[in-house]
Structure formats: C-alpha cells, structure tokens
PDB file of N, CA and C in Angstrom:
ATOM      1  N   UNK A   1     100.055-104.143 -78.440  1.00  0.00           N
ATOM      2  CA  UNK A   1     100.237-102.982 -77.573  1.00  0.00           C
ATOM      3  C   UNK A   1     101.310-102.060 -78.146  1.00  0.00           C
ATOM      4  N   UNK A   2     102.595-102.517 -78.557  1.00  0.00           N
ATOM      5  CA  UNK A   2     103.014-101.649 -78.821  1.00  0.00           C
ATOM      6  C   UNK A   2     103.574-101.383 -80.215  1.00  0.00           C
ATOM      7  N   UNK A   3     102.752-101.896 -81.096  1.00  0.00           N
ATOM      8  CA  UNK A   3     102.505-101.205 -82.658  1.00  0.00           C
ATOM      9  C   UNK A   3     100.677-100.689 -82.504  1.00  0.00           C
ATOM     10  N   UNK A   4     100.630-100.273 -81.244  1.00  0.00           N
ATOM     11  CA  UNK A   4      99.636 -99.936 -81.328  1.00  0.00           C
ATOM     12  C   UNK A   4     100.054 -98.131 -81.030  1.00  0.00           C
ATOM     13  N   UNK A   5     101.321 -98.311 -80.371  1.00  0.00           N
ATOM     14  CA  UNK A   5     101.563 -96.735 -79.980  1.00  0.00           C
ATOM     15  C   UNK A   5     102.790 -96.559 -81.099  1.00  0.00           C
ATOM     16  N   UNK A   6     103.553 -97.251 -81.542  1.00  0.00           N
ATOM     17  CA  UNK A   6     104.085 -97.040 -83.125  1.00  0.00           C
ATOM     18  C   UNK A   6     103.436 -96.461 -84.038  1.00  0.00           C
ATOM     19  N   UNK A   7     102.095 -96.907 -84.323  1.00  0.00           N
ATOM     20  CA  UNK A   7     100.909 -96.153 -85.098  1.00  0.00           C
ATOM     21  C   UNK A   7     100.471 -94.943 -85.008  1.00  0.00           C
ATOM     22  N   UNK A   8     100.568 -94.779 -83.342  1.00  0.00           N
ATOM     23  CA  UNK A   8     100.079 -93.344 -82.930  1.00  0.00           C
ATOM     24  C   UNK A   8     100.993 -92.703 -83.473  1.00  0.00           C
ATOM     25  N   UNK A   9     102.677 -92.710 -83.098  1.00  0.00           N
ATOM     26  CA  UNK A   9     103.256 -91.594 -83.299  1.00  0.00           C
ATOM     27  C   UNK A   9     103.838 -91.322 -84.542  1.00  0.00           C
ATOM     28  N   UNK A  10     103.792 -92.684 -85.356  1.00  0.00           N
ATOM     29  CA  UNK A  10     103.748 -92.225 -87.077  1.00  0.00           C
ATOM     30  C   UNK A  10     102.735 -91.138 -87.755  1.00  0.00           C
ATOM     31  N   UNK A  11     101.336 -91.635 -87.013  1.00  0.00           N
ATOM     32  CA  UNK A  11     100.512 -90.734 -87.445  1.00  0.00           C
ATOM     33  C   UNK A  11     100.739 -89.164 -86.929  1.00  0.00           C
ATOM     34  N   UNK A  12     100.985 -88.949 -86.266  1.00  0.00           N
ATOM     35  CA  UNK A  12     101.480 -87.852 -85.173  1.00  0.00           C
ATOM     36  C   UNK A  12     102.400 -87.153 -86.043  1.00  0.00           C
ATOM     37  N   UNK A  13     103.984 -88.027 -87.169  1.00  0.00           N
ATOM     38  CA  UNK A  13     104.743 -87.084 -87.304  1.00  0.00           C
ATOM     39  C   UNK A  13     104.460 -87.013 -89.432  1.00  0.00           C
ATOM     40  N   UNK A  14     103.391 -87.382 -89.247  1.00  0.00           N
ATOM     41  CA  UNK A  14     103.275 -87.385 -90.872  1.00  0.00           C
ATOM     42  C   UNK A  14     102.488 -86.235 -91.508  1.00  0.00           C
ATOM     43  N   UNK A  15     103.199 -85.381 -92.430  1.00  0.00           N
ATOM     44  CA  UNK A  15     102.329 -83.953 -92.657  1.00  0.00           C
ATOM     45  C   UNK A  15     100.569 -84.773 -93.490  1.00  0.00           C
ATOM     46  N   UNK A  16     100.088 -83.771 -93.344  1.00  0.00           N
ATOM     47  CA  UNK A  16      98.564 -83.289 -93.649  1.00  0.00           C
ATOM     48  C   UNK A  16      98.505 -83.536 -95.170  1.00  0.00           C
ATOM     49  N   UNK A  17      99.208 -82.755 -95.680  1.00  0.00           N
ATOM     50  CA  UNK A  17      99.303 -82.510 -97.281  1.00  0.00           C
ATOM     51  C   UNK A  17      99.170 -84.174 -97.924  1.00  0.00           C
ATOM     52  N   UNK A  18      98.893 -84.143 -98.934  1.00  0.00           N
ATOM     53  CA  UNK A  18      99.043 -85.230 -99.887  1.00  0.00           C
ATOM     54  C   UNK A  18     100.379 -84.823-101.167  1.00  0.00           C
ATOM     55  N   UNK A  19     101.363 -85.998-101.284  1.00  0.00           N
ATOM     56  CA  UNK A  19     101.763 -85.831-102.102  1.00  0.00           C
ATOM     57  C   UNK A  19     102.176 -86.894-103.190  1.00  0.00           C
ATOM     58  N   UNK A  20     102.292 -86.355-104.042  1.00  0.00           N
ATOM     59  CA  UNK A  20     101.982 -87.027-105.263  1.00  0.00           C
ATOM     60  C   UNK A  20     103.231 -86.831-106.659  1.00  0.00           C
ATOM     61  N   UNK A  21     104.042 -87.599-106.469  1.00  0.00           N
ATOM     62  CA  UNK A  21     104.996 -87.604-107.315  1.00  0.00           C
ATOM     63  C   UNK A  21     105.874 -89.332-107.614  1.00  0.00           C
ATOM     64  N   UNK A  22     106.572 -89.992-108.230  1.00  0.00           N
ATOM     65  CA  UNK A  22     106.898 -91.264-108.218  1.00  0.00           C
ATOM     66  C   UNK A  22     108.209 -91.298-108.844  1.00  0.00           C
ATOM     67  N   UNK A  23     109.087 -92.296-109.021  1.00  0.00           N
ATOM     68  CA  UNK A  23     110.261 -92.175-109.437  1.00  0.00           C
ATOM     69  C   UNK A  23     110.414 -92.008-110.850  1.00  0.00           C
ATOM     70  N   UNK A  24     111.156 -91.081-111.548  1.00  0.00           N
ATOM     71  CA  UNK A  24     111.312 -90.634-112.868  1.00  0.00           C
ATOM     72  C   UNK A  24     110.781 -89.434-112.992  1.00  0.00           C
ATOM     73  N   UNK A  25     110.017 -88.754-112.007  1.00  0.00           N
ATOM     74  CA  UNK A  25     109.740 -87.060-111.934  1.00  0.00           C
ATOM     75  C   UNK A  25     110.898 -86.564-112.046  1.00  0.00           C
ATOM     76  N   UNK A  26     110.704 -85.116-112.580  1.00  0.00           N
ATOM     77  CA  UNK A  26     111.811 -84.061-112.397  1.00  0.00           C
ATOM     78  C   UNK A  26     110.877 -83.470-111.552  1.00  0.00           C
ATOM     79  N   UNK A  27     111.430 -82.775-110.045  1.00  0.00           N
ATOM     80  CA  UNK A  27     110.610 -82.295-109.161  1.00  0.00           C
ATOM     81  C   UNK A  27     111.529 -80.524-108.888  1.00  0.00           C
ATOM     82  N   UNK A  28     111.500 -80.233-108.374  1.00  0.00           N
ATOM     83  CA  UNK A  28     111.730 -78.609-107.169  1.00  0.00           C
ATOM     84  C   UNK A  28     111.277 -79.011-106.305  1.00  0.00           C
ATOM     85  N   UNK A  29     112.210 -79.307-104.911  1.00  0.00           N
ATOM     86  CA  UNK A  29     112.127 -79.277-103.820  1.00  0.00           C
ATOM     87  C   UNK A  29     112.073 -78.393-103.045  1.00  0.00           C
ATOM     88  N   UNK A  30     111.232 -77.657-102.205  1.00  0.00           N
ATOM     89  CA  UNK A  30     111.717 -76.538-101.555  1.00  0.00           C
ATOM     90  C   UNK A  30     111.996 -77.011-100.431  1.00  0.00           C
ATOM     91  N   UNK A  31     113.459 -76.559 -99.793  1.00  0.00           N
ATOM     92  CA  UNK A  31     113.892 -76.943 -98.358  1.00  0.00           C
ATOM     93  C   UNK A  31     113.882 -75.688 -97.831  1.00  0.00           C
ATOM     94  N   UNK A  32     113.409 -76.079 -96.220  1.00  0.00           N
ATOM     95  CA  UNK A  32     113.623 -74.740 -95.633  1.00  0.00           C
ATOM     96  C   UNK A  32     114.959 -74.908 -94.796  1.00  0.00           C
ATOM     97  N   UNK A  33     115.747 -73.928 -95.241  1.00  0.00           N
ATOM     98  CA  UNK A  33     117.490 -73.635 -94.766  1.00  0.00           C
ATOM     99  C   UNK A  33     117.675 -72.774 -93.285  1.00  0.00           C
ATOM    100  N   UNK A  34     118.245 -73.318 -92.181  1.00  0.00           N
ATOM    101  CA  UNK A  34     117.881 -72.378 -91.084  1.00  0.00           C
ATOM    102  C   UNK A  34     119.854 -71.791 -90.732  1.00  0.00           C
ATOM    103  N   UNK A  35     119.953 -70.945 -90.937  1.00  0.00           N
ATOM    104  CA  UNK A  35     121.501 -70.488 -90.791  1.00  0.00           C
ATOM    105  C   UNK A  35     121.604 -68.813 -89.700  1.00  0.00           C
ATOM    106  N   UNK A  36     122.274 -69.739 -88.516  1.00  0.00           N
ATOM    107  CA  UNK A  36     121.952 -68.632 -87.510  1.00  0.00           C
ATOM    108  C   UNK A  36     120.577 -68.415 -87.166  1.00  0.00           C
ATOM    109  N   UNK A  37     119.934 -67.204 -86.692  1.00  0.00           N
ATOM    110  CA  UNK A  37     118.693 -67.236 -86.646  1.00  0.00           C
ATOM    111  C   UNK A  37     118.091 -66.723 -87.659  1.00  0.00           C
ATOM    112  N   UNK A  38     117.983 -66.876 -88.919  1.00  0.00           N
ATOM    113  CA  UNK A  38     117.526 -66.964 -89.715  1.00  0.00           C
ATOM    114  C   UNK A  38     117.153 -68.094 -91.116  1.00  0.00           C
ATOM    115  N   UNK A  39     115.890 -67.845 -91.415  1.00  0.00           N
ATOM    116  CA  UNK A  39     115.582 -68.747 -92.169  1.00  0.00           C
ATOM    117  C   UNK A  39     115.125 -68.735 -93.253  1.00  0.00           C
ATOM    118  N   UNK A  40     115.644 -69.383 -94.885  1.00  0.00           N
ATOM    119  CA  UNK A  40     115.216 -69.299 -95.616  1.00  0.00           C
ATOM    120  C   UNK A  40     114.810 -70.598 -96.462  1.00  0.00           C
ATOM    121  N   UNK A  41     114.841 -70.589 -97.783  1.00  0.00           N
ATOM    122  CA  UNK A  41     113.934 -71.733 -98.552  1.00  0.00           C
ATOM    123  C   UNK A  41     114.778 -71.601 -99.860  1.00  0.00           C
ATOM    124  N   UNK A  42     115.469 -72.769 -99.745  1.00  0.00           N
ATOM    125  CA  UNK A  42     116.299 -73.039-101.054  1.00  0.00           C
ATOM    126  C   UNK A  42     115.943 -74.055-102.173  1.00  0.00           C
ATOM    127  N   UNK A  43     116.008 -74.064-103.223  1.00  0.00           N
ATOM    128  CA  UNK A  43     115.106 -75.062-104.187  1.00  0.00           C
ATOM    129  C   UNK A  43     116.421 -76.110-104.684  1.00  0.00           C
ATOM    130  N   UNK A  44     115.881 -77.005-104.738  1.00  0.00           N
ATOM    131  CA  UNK A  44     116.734 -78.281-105.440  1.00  0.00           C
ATOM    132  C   UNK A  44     116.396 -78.852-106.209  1.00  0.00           C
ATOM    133  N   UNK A  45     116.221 -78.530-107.394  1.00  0.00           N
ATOM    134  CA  UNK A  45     115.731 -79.433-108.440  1.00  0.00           C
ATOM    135  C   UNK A  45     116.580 -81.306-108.628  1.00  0.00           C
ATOM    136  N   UNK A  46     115.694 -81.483-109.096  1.00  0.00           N
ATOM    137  CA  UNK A  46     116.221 -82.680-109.907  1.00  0.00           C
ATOM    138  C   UNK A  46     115.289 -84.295-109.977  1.00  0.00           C
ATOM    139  N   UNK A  47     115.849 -85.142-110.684  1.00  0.00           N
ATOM    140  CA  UNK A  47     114.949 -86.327-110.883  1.00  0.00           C
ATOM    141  C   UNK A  47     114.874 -87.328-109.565  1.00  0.00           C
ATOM    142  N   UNK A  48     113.925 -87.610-109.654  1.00  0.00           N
ATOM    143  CA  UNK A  48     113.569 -88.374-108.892  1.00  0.00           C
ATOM    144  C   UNK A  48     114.634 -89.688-108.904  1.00  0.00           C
ATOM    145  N   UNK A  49     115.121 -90.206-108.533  1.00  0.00           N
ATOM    146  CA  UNK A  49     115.792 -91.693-108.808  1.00  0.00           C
ATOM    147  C   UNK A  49     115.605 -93.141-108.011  1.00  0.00           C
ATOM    148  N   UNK A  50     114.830 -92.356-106.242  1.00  0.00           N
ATOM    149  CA  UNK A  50     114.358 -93.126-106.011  1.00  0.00           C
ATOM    150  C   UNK A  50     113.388 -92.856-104.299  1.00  0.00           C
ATOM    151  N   UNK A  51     112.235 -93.983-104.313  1.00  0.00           N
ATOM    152  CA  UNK A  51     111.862 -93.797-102.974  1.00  0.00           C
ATOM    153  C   UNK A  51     111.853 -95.181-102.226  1.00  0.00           C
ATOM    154  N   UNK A  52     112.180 -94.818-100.906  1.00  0.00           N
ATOM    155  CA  UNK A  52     112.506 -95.638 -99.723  1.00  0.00           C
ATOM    156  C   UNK A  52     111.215 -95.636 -98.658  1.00  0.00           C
ATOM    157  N   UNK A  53     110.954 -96.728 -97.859  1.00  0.00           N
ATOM    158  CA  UNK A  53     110.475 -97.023 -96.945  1.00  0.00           C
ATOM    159  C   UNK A  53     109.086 -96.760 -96.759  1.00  0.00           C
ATOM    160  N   UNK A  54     108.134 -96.419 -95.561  1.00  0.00           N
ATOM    161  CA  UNK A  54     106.788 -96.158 -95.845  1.00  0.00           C
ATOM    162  C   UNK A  54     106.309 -95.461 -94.558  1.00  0.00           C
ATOM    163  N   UNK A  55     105.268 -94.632 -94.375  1.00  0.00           N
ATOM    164  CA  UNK A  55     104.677 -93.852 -93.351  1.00  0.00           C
ATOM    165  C   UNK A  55     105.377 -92.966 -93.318  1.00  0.00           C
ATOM    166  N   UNK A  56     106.075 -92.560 -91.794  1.00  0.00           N
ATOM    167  CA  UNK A  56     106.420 -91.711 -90.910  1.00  0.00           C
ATOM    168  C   UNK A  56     108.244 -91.339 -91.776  1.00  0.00           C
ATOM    169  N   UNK A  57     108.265 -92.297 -92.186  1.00  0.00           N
ATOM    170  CA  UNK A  57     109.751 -92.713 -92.036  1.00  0.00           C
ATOM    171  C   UNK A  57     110.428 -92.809 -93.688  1.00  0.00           C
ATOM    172  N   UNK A  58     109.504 -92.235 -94.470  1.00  0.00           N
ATOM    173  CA  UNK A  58     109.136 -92.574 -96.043  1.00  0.00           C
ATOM    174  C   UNK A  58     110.328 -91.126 -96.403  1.00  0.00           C
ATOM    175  N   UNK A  59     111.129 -91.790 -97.432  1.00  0.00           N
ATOM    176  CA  UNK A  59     112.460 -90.698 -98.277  1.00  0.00           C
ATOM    177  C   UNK A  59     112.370 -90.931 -99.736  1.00  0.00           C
ATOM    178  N   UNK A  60     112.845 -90.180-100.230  1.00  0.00           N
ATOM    179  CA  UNK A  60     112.978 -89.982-101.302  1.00  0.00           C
ATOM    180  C   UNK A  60     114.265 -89.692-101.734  1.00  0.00           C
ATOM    181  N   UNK A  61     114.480 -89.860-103.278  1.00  0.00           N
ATOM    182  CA  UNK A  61     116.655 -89.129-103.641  1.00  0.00           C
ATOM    183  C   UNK A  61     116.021 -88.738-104.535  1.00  0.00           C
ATOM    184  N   UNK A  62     117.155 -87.590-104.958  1.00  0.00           N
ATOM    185  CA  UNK A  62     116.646 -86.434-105.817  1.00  0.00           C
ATOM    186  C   UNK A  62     118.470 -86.360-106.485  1.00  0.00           C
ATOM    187  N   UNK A  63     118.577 -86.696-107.454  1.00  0.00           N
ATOM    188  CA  UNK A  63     119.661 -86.678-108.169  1.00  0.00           C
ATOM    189  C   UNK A  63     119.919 -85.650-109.457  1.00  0.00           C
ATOM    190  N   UNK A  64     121.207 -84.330-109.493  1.00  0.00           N
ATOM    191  CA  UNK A  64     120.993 -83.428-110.036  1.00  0.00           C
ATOM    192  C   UNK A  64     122.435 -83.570-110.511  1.00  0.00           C
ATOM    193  N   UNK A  65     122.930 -82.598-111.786  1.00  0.00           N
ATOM    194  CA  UNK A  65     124.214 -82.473-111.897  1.00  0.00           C
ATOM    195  C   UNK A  65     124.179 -80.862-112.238  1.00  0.00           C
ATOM    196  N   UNK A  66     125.249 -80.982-111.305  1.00  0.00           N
ATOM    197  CA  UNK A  66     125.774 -79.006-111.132  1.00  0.00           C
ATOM    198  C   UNK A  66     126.927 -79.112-111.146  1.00  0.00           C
ATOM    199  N   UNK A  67     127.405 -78.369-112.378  1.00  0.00           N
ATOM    200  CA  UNK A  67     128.742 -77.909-112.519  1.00  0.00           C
ATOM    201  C   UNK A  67     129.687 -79.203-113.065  1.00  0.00           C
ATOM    202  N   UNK A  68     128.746 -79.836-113.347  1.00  0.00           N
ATOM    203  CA  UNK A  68     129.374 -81.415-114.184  1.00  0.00           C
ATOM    204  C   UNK A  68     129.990 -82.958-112.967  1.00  0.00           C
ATOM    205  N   UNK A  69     129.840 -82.304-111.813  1.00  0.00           N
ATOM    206  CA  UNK A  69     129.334 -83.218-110.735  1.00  0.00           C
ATOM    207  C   UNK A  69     128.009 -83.448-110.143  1.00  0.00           C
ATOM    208  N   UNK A  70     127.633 -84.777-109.864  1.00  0.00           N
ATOM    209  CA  UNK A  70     126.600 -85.283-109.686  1.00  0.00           C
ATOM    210  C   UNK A  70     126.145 -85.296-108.450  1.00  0.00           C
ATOM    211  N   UNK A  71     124.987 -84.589-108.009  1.00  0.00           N
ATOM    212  CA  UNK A  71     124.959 -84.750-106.824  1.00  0.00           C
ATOM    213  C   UNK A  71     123.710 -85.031-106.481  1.00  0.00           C
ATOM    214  N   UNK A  72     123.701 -85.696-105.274  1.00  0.00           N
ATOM    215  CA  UNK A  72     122.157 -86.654-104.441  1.00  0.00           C
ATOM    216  C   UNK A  72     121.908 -86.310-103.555  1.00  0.00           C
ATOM    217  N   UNK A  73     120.269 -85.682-103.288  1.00  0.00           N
ATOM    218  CA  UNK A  73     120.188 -85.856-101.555  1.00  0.00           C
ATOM    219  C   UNK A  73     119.053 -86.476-101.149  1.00  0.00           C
ATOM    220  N   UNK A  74     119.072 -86.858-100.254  1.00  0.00           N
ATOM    221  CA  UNK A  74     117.834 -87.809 -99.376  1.00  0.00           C
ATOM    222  C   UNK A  74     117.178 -86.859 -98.960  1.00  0.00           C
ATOM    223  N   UNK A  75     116.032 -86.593 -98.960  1.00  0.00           N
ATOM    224  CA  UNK A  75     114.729 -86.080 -98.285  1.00  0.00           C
ATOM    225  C   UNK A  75     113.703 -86.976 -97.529  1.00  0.00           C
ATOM    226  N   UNK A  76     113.415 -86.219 -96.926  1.00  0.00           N
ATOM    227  CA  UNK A  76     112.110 -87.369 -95.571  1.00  0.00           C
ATOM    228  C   UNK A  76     111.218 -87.128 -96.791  1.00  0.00           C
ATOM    229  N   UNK A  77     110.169 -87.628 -96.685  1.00  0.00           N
ATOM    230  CA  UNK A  77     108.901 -87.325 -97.274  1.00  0.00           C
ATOM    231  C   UNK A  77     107.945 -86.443 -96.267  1.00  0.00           C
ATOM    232  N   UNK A  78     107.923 -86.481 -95.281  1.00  0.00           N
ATOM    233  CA  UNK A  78     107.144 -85.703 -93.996  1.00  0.00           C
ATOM    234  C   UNK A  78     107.983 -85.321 -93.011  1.00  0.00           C
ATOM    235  N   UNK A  79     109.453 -84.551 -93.843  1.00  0.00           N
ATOM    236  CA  UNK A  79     109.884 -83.578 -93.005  1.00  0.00           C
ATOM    237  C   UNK A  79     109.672 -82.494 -93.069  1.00  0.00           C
ATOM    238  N   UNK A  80     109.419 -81.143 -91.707  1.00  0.00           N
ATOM    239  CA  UNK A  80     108.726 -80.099 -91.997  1.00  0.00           C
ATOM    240  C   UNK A  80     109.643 -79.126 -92.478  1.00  0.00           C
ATOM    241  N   UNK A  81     111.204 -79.406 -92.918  1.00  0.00           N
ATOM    242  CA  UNK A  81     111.963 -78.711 -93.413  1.00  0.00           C
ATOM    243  C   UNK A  81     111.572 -78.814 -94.841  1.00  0.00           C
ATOM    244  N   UNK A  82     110.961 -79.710 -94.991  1.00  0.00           N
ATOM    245  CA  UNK A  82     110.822 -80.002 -96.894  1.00  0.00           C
ATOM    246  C   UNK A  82     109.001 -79.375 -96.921  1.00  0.00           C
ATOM    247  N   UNK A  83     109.451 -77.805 -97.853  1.00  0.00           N
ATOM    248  CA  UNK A  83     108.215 -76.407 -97.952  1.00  0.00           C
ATOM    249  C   UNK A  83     107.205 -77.400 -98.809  1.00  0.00           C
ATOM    250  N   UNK A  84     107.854 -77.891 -99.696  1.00  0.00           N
ATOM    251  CA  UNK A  84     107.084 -77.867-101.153  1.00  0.00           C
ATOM    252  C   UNK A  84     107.588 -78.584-101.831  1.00  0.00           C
ATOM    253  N   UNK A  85     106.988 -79.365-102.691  1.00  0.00           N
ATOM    254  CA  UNK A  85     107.597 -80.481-103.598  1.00  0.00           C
ATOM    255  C   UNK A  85     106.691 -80.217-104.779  1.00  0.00           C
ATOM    256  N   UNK A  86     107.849 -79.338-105.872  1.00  0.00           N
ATOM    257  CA  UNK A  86     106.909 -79.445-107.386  1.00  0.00           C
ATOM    258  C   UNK A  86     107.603 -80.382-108.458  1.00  0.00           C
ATOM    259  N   UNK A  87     106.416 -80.525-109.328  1.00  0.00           N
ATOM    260  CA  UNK A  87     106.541 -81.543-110.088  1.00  0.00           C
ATOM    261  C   UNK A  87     106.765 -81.320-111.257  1.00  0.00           C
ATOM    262  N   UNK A  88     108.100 -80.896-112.221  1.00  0.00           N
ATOM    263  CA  UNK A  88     107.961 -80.243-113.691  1.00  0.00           C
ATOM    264  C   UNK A  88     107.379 -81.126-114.650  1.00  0.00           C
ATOM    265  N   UNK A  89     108.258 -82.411-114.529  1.00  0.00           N
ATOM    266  CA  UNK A  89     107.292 -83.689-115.371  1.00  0.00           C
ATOM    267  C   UNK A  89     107.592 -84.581-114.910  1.00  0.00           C
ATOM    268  N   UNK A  90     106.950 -85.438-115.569  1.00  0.00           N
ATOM    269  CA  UNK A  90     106.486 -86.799-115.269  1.00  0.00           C
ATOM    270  C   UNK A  90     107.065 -87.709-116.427  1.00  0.00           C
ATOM    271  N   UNK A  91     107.513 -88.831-115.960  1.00  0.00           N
ATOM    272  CA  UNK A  91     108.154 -89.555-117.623  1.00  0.00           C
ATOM    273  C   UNK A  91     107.485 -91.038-116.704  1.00  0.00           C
ATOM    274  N   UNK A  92     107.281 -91.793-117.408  1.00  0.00           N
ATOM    275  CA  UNK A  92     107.008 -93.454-117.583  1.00  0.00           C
ATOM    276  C   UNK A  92     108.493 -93.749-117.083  1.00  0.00           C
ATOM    277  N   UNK A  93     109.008 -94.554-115.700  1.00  0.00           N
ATOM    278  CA  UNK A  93     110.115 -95.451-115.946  1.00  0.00           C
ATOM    279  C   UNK A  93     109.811 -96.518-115.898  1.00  0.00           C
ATOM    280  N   UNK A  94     110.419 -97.632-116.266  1.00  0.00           N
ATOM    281  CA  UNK A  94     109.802 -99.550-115.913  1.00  0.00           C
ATOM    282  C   UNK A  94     111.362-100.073-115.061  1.00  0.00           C
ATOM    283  N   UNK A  95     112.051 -99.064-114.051  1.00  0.00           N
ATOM    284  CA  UNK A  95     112.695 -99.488-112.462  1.00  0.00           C
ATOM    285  C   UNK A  95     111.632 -98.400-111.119  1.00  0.00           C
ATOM    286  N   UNK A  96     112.091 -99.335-110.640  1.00  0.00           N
ATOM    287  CA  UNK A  96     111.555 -98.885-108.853  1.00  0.00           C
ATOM    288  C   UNK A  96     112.839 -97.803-108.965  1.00  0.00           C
ATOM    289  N   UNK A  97     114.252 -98.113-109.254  1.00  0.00           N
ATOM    290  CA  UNK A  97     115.020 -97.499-108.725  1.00  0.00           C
ATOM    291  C   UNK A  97     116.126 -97.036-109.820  1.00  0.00           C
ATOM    292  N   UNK A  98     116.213 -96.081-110.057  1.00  0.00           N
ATOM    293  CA  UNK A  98     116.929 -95.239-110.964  1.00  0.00           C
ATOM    294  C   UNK A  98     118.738 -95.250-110.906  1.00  0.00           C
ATOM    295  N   UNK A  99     118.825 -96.267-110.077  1.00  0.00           N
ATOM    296  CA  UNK A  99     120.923 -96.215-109.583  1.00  0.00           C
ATOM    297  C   UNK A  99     121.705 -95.746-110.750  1.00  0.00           C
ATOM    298  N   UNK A 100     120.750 -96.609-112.353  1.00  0.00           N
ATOM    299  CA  UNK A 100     122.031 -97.005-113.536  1.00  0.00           C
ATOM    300  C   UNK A 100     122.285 -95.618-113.815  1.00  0.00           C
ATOM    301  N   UNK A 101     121.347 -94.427-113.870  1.00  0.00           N
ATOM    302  CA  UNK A 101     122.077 -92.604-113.935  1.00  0.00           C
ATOM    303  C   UNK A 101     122.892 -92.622-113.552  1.00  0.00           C
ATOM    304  N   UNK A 102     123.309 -93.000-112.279  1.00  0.00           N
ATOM    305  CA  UNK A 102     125.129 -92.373-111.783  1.00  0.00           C
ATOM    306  C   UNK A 102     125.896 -92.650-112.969  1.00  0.00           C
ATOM    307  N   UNK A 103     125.415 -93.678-113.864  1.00  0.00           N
ATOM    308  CA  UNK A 103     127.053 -94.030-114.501  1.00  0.00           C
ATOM    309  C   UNK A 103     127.107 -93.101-116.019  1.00  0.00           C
ATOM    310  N   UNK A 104     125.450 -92.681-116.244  1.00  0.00           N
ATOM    311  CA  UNK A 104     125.274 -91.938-117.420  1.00  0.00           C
ATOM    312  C   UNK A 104     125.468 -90.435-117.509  1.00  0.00           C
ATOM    313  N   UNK A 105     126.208 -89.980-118.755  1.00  0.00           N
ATOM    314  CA  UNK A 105     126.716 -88.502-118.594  1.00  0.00           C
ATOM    315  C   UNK A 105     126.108 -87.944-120.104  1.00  0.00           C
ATOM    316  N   UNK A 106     126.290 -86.977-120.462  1.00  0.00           N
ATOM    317  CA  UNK A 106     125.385 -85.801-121.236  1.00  0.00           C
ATOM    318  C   UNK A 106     123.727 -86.344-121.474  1.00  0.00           C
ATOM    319  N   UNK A 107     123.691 -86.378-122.642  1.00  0.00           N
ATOM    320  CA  UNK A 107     122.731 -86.555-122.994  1.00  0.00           C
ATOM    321  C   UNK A 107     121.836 -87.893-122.882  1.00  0.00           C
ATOM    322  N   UNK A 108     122.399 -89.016-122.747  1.00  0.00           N
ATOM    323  CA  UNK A 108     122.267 -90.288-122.311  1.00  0.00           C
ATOM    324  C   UNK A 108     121.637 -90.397-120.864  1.00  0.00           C
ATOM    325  N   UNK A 109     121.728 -89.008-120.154  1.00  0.00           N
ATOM    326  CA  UNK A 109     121.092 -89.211-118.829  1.00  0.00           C
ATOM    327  C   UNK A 109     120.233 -88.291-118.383  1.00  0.00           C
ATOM    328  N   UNK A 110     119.397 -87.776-119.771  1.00  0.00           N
ATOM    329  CA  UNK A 110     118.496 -87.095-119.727  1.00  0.00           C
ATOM    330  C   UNK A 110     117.345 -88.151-119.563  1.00  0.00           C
ATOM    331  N   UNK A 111     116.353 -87.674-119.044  1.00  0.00           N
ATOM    332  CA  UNK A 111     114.973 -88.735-118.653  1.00  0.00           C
ATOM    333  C   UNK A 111     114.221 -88.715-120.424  1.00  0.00           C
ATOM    334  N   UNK A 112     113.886 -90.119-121.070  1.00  0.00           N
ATOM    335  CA  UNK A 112     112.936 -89.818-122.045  1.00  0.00           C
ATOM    336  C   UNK A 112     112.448 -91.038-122.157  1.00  0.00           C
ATOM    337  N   UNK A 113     111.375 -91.134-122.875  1.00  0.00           N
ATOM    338  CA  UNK A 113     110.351 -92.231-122.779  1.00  0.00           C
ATOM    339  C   UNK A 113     108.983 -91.455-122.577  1.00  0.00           C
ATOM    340  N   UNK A 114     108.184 -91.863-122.740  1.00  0.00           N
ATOM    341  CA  UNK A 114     106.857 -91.743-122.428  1.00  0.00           C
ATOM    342  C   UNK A 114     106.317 -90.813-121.213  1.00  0.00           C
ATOM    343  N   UNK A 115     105.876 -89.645-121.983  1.00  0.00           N
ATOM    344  CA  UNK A 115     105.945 -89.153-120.860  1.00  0.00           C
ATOM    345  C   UNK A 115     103.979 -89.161-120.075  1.00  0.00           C
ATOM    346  N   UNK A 116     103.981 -89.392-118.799  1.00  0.00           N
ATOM    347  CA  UNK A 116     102.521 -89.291-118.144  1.00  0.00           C
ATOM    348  C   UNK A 116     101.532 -88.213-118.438  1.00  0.00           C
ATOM    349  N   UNK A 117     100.602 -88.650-118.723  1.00  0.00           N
ATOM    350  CA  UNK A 117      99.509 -87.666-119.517  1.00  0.00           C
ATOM    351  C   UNK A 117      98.975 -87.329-117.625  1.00  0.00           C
ATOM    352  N   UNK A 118      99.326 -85.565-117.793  1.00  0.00           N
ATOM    353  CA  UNK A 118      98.774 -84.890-116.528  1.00  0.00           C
ATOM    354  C   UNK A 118      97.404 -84.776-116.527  1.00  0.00           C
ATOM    355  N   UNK A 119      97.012 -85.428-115.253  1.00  0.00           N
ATOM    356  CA  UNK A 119      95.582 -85.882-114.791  1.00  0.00           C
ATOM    357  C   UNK A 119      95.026 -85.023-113.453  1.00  0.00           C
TER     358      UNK A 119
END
C-alpha cells in the first residue's frame, strides 16, 4: 500500500525528458536562477564526478575550477530549476565515483583516456 503511493508520487515529480550523460562527462548545466522577481538561466560547466541515488530523488556533482578554487555542486536530476543538461564529451572512466580530482591540480586533473565514440 504504501510503496504503492511512493511510486505514484516519484512518478509525478520526475521530468518527461530523457537524459543521458554518466560520470566522466564534461557537461553545461543550465540552471534556472530566480533573484527577486526575476528570472534567469546561468550555465555551469564542468565534469561530471559523480551520481547519487535513483528515480525521483536521483543527483548528480558537477565539479569545476574557477579562479584556481575548486568548486562542486549537487544537482537533482529532475529538478525543474535544472533547463538543460549538455554534454561536451564523453571520456571512458573505470570509478563510479570521481572523489580522487579534489586532490589533483593543473594538468593531472584534466579528464583523458578513451574517449566514447558519439552514438
């Protein structure tokens, strides 16, 4: 009975769209920014490093360095603040989860390896 109405309202808050990206993408996020009554759409690039959980409730981290600090943010996967999720590339990683970047700096924490033949 009641992962029967758990079901309902996962399905209820999960967008339409399909998306399609995995850890070791470099993506553009578009967030939509609401400040005062107005609203706009700010982009966040960066690599993928890792995804969390499943359905309704499914996130993603997006790890970037600006200005020579490193910075992370969590995204829902089916939040309606998150416009657009593009995908610049695609690289082969062999972790679920990308943590060991925090500790890597210049060039050492650029993504390389194999990169996914776009299908």
């Amino acid at each position: 009975m009641v992962s029967k109405i758990l079901d309902k309202i996962n399905k209820e808050n999960m967008n339409e769209k399909k998306i399609v990206f995995s850890v070791g993408d470099t993506v553009k996020v578009h967030v939509k920014i609401k400040e005062g009554d107005k609203e706009r759409v700010q982009i966040f690039p960066g690599t993928v490093i890792a995804r969390d959980g499943g359905g309704a409730t499914e996130t993603f981290t997006v790890r970037r360095v600006s200005h020579g600090v490193g910075v992370e943010r969590v995204f829902p996967v089916h939040s309606p603040y998150v416009v657009q999720i593009e995908v610049e590339s695609s690289t082969k990683v062999k972790r679920a989860k990308l943590y060991y970047m925090r500790k890597l700096t210049g060039k050492k924490a650029k993504m390389k390896g194999d990169t996914k033949a776009n299908a």
